[in-house]
N, C-alpha and C. Protein backbone atom coordinates (compact mmCIF):
# COMPACT_ATOMS: atom_id res chain seq x y z
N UNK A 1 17.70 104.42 44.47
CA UNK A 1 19.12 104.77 44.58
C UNK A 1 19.95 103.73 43.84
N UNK A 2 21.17 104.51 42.97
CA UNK A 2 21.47 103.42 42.30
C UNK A 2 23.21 103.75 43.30
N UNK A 3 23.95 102.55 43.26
CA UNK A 3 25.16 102.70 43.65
C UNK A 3 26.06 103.67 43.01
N UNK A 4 25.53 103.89 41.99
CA UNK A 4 27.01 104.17 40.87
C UNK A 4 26.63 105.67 41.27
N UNK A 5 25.53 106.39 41.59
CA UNK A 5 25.46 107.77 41.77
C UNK A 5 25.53 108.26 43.48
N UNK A 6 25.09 107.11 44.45
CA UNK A 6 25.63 107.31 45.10
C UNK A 6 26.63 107.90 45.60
N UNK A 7 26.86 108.55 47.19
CA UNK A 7 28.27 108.88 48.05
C UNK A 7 28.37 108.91 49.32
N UNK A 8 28.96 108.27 49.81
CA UNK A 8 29.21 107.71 51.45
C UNK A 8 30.34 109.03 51.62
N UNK A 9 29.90 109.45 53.15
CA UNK A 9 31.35 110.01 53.66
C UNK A 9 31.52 109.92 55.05
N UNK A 10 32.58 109.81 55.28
CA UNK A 10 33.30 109.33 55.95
C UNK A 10 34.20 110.21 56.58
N UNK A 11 34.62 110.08 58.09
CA UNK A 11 35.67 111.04 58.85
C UNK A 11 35.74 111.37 60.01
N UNK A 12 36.58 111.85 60.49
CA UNK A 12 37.17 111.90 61.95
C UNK A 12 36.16 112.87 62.58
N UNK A 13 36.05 112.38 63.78
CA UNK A 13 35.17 113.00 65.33
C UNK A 13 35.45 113.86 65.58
N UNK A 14 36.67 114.43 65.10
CA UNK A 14 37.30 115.81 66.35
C UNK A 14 37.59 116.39 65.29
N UNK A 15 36.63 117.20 64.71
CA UNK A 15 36.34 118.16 63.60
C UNK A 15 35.34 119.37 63.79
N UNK A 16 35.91 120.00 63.65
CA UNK A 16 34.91 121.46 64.04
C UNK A 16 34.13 121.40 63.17
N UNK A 17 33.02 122.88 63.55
CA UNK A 17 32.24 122.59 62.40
C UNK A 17 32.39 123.44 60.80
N UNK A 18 32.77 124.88 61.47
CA UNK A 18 33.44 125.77 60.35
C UNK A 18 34.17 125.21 59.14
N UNK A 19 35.66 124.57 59.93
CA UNK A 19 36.62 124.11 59.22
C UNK A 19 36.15 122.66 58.48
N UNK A 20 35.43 122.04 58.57
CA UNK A 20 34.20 121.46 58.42
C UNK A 20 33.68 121.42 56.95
N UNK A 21 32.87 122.44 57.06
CA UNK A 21 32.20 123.46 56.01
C UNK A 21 33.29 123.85 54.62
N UNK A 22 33.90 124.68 55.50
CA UNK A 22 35.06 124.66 54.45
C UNK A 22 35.25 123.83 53.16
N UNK A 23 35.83 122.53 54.02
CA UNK A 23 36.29 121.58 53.17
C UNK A 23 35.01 121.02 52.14
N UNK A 24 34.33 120.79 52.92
CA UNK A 24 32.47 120.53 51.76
C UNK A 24 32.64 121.67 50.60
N UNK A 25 32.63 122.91 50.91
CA UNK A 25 32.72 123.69 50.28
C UNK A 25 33.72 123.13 48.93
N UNK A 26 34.98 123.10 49.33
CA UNK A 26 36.26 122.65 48.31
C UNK A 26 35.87 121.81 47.62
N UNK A 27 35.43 120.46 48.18
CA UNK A 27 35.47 119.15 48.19
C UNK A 27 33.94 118.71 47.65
N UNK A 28 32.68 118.72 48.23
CA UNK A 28 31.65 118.14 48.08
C UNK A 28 30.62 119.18 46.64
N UNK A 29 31.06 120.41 46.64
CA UNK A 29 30.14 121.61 45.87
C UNK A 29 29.94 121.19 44.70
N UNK A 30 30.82 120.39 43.75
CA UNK A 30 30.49 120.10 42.23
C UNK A 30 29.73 118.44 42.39
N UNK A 31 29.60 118.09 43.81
CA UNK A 31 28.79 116.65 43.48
C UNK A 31 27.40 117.06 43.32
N UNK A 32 26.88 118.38 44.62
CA UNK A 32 25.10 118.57 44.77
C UNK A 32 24.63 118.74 43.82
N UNK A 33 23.20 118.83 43.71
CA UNK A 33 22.66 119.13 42.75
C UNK A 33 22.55 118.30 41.55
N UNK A 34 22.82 117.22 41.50
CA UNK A 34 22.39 115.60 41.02
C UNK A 34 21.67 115.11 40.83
N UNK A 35 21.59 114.89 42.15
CA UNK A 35 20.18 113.67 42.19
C UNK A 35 20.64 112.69 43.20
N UNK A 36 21.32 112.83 43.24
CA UNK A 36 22.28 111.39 44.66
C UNK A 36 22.26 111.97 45.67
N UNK A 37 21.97 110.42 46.76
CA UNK A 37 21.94 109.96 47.70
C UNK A 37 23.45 110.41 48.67
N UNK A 38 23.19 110.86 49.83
CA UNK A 38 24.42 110.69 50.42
C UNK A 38 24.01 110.01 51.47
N UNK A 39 24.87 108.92 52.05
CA UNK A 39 25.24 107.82 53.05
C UNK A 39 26.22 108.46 53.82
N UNK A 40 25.60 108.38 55.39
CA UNK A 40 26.28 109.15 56.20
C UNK A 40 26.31 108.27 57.25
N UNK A 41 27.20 108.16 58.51
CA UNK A 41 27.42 107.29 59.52
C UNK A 41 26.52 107.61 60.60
N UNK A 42 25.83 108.99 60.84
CA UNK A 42 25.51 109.63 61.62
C UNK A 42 25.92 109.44 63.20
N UNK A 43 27.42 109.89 63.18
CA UNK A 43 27.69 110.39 64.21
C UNK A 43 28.13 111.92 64.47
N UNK A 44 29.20 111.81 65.40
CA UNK A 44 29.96 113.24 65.82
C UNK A 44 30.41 113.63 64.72
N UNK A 45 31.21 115.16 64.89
CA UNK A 45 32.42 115.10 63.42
C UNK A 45 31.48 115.52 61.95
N UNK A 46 32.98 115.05 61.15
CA UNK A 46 32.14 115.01 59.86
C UNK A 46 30.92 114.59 59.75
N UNK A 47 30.27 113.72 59.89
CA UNK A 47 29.06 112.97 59.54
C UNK A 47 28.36 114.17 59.90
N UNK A 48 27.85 114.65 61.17
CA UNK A 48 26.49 115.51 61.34
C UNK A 48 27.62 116.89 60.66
N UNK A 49 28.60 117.86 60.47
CA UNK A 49 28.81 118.05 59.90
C UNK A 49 28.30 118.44 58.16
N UNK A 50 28.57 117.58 57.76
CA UNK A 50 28.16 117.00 56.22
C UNK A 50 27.03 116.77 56.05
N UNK A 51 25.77 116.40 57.23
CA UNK A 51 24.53 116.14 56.72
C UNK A 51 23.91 117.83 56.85
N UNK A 52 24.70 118.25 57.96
CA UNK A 52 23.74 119.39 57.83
C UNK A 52 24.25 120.38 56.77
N UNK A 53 25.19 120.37 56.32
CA UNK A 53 25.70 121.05 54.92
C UNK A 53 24.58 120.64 53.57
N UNK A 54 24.85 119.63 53.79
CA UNK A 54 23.70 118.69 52.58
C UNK A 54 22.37 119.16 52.32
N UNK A 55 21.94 118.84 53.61
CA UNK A 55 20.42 119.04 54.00
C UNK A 55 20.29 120.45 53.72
N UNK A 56 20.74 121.60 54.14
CA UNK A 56 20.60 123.06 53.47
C UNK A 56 20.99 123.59 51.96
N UNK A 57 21.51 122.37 50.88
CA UNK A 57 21.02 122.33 50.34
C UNK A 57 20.27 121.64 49.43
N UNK A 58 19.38 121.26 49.84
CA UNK A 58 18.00 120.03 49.19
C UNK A 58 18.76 118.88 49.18
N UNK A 59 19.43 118.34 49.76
CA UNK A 59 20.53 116.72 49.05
C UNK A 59 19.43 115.87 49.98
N UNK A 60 19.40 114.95 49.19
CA UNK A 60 19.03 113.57 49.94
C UNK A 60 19.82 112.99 50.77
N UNK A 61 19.74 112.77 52.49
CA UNK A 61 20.48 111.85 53.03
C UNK A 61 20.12 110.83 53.84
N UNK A 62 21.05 109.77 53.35
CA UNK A 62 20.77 108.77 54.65
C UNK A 62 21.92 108.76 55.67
N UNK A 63 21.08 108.39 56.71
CA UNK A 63 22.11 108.11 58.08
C UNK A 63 21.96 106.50 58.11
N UNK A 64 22.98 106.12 58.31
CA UNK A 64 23.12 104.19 58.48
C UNK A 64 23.72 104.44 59.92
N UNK A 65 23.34 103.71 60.86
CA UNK A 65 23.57 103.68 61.91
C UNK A 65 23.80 101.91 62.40
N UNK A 66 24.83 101.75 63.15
CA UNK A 66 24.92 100.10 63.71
C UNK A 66 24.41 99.85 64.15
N UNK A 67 23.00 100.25 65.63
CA UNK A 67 22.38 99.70 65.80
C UNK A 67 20.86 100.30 66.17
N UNK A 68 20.78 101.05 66.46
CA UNK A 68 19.29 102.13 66.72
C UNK A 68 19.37 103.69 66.78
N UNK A 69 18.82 104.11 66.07
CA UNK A 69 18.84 105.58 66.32
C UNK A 69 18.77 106.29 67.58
N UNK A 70 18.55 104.88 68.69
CA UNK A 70 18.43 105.62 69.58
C UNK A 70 19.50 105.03 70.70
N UNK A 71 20.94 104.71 69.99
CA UNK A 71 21.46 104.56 70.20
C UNK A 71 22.89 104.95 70.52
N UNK A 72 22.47 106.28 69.07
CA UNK A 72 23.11 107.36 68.75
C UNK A 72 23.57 108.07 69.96
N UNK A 73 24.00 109.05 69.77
CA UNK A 73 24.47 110.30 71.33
C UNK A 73 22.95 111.30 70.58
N UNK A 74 22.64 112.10 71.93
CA UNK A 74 21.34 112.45 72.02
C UNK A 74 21.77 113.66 71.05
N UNK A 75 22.82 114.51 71.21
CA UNK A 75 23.15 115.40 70.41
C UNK A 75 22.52 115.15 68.82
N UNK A 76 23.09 113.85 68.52
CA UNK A 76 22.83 113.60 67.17
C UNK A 76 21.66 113.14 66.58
N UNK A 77 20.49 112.63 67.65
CA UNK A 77 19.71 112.33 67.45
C UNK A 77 18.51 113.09 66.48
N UNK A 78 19.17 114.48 66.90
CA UNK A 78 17.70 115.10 66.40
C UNK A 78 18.12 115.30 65.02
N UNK A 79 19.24 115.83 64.77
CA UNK A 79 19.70 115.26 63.20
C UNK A 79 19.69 114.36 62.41
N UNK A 80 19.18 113.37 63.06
CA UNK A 80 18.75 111.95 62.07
C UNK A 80 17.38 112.28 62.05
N UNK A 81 16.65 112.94 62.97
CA UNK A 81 15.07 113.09 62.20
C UNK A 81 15.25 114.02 61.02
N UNK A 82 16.06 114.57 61.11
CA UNK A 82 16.00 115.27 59.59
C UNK A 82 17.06 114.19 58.36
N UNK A 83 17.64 113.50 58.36
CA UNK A 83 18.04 113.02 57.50
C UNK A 83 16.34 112.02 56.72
N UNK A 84 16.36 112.15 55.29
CA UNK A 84 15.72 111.49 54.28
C UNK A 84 15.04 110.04 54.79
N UNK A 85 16.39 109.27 55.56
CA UNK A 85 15.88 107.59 55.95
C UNK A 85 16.67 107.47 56.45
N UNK A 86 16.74 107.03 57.49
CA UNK A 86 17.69 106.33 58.47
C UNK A 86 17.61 104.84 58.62
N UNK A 87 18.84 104.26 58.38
CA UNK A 87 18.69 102.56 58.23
C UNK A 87 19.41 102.31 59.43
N UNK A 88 18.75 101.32 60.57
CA UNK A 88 18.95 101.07 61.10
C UNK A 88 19.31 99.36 61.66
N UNK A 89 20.60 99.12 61.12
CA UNK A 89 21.23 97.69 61.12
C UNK A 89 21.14 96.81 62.34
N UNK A 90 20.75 97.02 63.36
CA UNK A 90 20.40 96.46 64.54
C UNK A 90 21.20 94.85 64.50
N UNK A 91 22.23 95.81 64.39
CA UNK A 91 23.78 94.90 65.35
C UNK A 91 23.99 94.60 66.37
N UNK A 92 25.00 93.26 66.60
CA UNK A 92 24.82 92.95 68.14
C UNK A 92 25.70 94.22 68.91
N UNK A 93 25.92 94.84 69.69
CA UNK A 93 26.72 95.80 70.17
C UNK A 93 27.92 95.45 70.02
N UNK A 94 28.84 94.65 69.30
CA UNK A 94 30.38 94.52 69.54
C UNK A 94 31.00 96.14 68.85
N UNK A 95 32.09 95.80 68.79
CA UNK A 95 33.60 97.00 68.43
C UNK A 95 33.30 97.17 66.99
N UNK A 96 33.16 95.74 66.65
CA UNK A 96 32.75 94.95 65.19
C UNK A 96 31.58 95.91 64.19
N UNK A 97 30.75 96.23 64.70
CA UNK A 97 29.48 97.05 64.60
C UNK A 97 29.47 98.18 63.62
N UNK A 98 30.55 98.88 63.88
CA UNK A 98 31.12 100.03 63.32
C UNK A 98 31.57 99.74 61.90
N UNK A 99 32.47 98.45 62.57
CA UNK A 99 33.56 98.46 60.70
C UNK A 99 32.29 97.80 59.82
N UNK A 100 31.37 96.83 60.35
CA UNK A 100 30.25 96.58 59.40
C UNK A 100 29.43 97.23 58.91
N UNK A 101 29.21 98.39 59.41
CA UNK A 101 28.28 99.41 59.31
C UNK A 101 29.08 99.95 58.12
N UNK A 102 30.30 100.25 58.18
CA UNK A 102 30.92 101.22 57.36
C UNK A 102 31.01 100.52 55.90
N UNK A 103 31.00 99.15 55.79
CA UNK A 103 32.06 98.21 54.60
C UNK A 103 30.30 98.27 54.06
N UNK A 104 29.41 98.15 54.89
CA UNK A 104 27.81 98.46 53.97
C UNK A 104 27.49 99.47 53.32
N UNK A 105 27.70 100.48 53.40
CA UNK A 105 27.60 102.01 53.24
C UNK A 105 28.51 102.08 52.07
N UNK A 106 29.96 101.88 52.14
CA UNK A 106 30.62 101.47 51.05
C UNK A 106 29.95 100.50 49.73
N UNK A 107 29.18 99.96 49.84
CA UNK A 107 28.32 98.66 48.99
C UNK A 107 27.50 99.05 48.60
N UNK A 108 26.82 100.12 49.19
CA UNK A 108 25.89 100.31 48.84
C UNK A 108 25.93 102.16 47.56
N UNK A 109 27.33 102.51 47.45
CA UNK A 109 27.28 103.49 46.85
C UNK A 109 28.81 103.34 45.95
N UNK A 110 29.09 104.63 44.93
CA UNK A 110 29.64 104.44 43.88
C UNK A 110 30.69 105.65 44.48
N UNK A 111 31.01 105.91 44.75
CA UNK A 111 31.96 107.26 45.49
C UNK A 111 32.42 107.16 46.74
N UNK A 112 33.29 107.54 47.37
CA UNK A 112 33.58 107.39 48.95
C UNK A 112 34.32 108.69 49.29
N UNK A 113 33.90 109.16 49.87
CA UNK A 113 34.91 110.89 50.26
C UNK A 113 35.33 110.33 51.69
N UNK A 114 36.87 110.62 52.24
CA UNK A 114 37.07 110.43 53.26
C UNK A 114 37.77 111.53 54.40
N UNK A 115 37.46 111.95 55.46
CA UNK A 115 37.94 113.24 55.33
C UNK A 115 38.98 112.82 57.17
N UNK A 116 39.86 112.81 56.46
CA UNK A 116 41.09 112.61 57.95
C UNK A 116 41.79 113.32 58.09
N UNK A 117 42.15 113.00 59.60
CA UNK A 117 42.54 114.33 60.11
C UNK A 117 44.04 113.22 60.96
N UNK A 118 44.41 112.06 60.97
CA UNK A 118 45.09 111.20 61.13
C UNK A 118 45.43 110.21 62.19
N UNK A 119 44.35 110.51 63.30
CA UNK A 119 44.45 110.53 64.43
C UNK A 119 42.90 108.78 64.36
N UNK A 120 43.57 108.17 64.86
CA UNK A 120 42.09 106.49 64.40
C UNK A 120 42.76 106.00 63.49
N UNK A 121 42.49 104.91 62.92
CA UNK A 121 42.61 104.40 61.79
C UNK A 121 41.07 104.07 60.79
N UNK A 122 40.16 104.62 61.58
CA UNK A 122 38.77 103.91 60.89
C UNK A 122 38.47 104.19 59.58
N UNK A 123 38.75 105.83 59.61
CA UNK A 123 38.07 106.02 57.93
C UNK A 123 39.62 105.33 56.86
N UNK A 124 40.79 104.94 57.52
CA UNK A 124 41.84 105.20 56.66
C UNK A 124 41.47 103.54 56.54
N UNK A 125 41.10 103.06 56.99
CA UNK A 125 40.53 101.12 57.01
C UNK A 125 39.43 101.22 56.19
N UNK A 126 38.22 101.97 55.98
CA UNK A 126 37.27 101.67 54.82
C UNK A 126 37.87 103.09 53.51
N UNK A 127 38.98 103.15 53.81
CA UNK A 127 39.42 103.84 52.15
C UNK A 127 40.08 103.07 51.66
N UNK A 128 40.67 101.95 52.68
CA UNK A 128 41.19 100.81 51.72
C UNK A 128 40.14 99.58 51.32
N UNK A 129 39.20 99.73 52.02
CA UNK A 129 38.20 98.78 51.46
C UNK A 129 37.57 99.28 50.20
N UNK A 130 37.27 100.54 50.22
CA UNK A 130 36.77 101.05 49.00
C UNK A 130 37.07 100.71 48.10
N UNK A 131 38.49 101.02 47.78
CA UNK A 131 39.88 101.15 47.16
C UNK A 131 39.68 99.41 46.44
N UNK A 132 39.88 98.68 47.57
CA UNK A 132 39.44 97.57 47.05
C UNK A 132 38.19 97.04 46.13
N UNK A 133 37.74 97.53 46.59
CA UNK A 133 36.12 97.60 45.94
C UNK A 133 36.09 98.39 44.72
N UNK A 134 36.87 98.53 44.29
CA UNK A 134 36.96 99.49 42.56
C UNK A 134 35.88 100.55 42.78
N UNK A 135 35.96 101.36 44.04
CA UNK A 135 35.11 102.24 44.07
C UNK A 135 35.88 103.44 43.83
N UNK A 136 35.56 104.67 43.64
CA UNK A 136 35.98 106.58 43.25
C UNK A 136 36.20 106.66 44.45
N UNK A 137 37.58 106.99 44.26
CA UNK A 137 37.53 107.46 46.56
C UNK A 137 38.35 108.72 46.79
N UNK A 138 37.96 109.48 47.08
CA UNK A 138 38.94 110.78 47.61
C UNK A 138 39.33 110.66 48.73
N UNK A 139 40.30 110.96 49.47
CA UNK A 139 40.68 111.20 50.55
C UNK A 139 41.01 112.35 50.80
N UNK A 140 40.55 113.02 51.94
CA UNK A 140 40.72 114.62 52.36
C UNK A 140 41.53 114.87 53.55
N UNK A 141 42.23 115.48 53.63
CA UNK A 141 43.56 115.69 54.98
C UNK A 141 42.86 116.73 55.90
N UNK A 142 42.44 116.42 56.99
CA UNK A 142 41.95 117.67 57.54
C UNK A 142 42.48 118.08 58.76
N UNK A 143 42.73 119.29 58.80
CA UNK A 143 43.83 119.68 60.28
C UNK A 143 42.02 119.70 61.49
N UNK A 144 43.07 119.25 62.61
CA UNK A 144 41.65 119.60 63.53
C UNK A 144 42.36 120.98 64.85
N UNK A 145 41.83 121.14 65.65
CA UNK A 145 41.85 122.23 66.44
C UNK A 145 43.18 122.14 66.92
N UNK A 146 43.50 120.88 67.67
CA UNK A 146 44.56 120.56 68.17
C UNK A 146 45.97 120.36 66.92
N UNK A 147 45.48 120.48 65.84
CA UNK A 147 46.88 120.36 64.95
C UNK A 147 46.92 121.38 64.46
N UNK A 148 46.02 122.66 64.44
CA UNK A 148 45.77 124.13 64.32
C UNK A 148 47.07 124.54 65.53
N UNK A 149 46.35 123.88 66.57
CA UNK A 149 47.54 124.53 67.58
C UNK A 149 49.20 124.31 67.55
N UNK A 150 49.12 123.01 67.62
CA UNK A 150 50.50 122.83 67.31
C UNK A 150 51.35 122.98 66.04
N UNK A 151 50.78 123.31 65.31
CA UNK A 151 51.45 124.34 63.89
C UNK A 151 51.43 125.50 64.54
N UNK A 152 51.00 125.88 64.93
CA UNK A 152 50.82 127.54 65.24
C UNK A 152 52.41 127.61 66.27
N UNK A 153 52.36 126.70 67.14
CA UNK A 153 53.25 126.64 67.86
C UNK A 153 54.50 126.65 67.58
N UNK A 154 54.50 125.27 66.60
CA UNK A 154 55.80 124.54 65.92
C UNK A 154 56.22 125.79 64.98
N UNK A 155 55.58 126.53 64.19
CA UNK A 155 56.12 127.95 63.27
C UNK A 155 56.87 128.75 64.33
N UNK A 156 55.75 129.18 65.31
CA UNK A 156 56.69 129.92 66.39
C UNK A 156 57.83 129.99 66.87
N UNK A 157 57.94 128.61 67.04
CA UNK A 157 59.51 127.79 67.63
C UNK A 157 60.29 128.50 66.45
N UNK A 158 60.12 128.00 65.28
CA UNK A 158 61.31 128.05 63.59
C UNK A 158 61.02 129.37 63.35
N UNK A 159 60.04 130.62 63.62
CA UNK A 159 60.53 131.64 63.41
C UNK A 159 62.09 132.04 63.83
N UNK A 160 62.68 131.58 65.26
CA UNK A 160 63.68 131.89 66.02
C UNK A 160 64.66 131.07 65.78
N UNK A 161 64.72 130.11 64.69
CA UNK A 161 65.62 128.87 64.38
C UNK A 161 66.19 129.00 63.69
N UNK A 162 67.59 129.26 62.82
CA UNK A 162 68.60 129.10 64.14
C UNK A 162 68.59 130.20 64.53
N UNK A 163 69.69 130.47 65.97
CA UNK A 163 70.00 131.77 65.97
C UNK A 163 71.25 131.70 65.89
């Protein structure tokens, strides 16, 4: 794996999986079919998300995880037996764990897709590290269920505005 073909991605937990898809669709379809590596956080959300998009079709992935795969949520577990290699950084458990995990994953590849939905600051903290890092970085806006709703709502209201 070389960095420069590399792609890490990155993104918010409270992401369906459809709307999900979607955006891979928009967003990830002209990277497959390469030859590169994708670096994935393997958690909730985007990450299992995106690997299982990947993985159906032939992509290579890794899951980097902070400290054991089996550390993961059990949900996700069985999705890292299907990811390519799972690197497992066996960190001390701090908060800390995460942002190191992430600023590696970043280092270790040439692209960064980030897919937020605005709600954390985590992925919007390693798009500025990227950023820093003279790395290719997209950032992706993604509505989640709960901002589905309250648009839906908020239109409702301004259909009737003024009267």
């Amino acid at each position: 794996m070389t960095s420069r073909t590399s792609i890490a991605i990155f993104g918010s937990r409270d992401v369906d999986r459809d709307p999900a898809r979607t955006l891979f669709e928009q967003h990830l379809a002209s990277f497959v079919d390469q030859g590169r590596t994708w670096l994935l956080a393997g958690t909730r959300g985007i990450d299992e998300w995106a690997m299982e998009w990947l993985l159906e079709r032939t992509e290579v992935c890794w899951a980097v995880v902070p400290h054991t795969r089996f550390d993961q949520p059990k949900s996700i577990q069985a999705r890292l037996e299907q990811a390519d290699r799972v690197i497992e950084l066996q960190l001390p458990g701090r908060k800390s764990a995460r942002a190191f995990r992430s600023r590696y994953m970043v280092d270790l590849c040439g692209i960064v897709f980030g897919f937020r939905s605005g709600k954390g600051s985590g992925t919007q903290t390693i798009l500025k590290y990227a950023l820093r890092n003279q790395k290719e970085v997209h950032a992706i806006p993604v509505l989640t269920t709960i901002d589905d709703e309250q648009g839906m709502a908020e239109a409702e209201l301004a259909r009737d505005w003024p009267r």
